[in-house]
Protein backbone atom coordinates (compact mmCIF):
# COMPACT_ATOMS: atom_id res chain seq x y z
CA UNK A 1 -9.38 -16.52 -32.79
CA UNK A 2 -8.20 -20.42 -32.83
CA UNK A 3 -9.47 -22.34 -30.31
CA UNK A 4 -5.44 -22.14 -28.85
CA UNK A 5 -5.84 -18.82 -28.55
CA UNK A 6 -9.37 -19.04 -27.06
CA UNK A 7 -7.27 -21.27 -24.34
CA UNK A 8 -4.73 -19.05 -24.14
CA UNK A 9 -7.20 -15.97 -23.65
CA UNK A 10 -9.12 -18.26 -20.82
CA UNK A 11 -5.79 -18.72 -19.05
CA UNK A 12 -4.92 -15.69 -18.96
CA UNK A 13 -7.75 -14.52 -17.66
CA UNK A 14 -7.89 -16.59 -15.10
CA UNK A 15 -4.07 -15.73 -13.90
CA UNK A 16 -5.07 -11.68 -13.23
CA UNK A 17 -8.25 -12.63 -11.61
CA UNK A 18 -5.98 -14.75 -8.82
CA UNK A 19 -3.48 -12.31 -8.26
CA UNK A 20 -6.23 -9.44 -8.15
CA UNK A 21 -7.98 -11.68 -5.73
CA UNK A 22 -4.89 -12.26 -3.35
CA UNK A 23 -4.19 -8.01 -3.42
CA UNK A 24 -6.46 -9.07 -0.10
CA UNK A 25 -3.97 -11.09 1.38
CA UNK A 26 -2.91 -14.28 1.86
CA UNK A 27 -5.43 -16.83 0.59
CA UNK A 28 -5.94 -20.80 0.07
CA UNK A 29 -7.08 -22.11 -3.37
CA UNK A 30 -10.85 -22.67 -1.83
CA UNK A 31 -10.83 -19.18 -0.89
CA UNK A 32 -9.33 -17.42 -4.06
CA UNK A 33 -12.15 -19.58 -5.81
CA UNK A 34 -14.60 -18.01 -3.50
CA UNK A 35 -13.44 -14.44 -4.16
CA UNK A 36 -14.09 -14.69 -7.96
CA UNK A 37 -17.30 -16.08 -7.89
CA UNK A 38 -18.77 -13.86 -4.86
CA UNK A 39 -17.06 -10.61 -6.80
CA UNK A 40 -18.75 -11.77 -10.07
CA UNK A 41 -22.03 -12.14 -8.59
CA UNK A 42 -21.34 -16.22 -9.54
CA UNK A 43 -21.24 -15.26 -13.59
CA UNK A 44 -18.02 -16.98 -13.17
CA UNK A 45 -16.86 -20.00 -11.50
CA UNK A 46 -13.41 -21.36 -10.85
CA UNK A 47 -12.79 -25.23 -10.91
CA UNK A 48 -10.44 -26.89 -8.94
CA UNK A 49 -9.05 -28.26 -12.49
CA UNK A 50 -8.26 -24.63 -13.66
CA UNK A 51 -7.50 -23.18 -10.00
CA UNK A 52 -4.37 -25.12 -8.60
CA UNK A 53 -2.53 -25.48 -12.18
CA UNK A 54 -2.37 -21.70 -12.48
CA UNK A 55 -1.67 -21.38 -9.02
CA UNK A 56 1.36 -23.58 -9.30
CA UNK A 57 1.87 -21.89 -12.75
CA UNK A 58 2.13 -18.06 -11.11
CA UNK A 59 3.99 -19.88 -8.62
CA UNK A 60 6.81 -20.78 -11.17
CA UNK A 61 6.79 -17.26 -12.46
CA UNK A 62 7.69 -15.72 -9.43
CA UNK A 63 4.11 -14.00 -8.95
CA UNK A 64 3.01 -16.10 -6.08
CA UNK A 65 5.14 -17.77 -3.22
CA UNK A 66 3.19 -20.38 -0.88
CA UNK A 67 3.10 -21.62 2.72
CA UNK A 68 1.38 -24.43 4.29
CA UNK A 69 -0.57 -22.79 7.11
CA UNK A 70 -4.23 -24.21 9.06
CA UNK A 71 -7.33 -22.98 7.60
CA UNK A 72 -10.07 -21.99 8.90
CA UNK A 73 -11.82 -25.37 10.01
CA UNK A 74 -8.18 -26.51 11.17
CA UNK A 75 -7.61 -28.19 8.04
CA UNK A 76 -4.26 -28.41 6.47
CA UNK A 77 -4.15 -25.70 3.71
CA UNK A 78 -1.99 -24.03 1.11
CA UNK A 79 -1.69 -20.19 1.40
CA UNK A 80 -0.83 -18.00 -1.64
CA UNK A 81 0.63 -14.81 -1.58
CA UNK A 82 1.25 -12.31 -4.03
CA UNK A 83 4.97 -10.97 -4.28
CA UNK A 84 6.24 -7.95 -5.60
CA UNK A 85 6.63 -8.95 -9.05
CA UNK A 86 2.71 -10.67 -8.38
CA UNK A 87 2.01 -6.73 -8.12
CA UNK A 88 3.96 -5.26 -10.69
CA UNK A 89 1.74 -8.20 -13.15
CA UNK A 90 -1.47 -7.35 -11.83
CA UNK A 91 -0.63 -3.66 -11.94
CA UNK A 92 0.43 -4.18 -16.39
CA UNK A 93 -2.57 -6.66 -16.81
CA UNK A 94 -5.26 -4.17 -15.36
CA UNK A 95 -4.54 -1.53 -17.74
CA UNK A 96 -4.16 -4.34 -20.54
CA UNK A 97 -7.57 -6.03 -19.64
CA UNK A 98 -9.20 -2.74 -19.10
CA UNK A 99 -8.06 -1.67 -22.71
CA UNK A 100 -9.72 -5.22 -24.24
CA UNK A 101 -12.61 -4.84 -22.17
CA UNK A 102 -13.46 -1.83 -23.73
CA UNK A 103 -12.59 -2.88 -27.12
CA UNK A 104 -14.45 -5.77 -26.97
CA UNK A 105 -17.40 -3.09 -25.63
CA UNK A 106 -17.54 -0.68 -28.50
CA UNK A 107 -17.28 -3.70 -30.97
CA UNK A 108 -20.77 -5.29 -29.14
CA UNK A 109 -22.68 -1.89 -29.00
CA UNK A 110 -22.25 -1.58 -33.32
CA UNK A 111 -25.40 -1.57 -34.97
């Protein structure tokens, strides 16, 4: 792999875990970040740098829509929600991950 595909593979990755992140409901960017790291037991972290371009990127798609709303601490925050078409991704990337991740398993256990 090229280092544009090693981008491309990063991005990617980082698009399902979002949507499988909102599948809990509506979230702001600080939160979805949260998600990811607490579900990975912090093995991964999400930057803000990464975060709001793919946001804004599964936005364009279709995948997300967005609605200024009060967070928690009354601050001013933007909420992301998946839409049906969010789903309908999530659902074809799951069984697409899930086939690489195994892939990728059998290839590390060769002696």
């Amino acid at each position: 792999m090229g280092a544009r595909d090693d981008g491309e593979l990063l991005r990617d990755t980082l698009d399902v875990l979002v949507l499988k992140a909102l599948t809990r409901g509506p979230m702001h960017g600080y939160a979805i970040a949260e998600f990811i790291e607490d579900m990975s037991d912090r093995v991964l972290t999400v930057e803000e740098g990464a975060l709001y371009p793919a946001l804004h990127r599964l936005e364009l798609r279709g995948l997300l829509r967005s609605k200024w709303g009060q967070s928690d601490n009354n601050r001013r925050a933007k909420y992301y929600r998946l839409t049906p078409a969010g789903r309908r991704q999530l659902a074809d990337d799951t069984v697409r991950w899930t086939r690489k991740a195994a892939a990728i398993s059998r290839v590390l256990r060769t002696a």
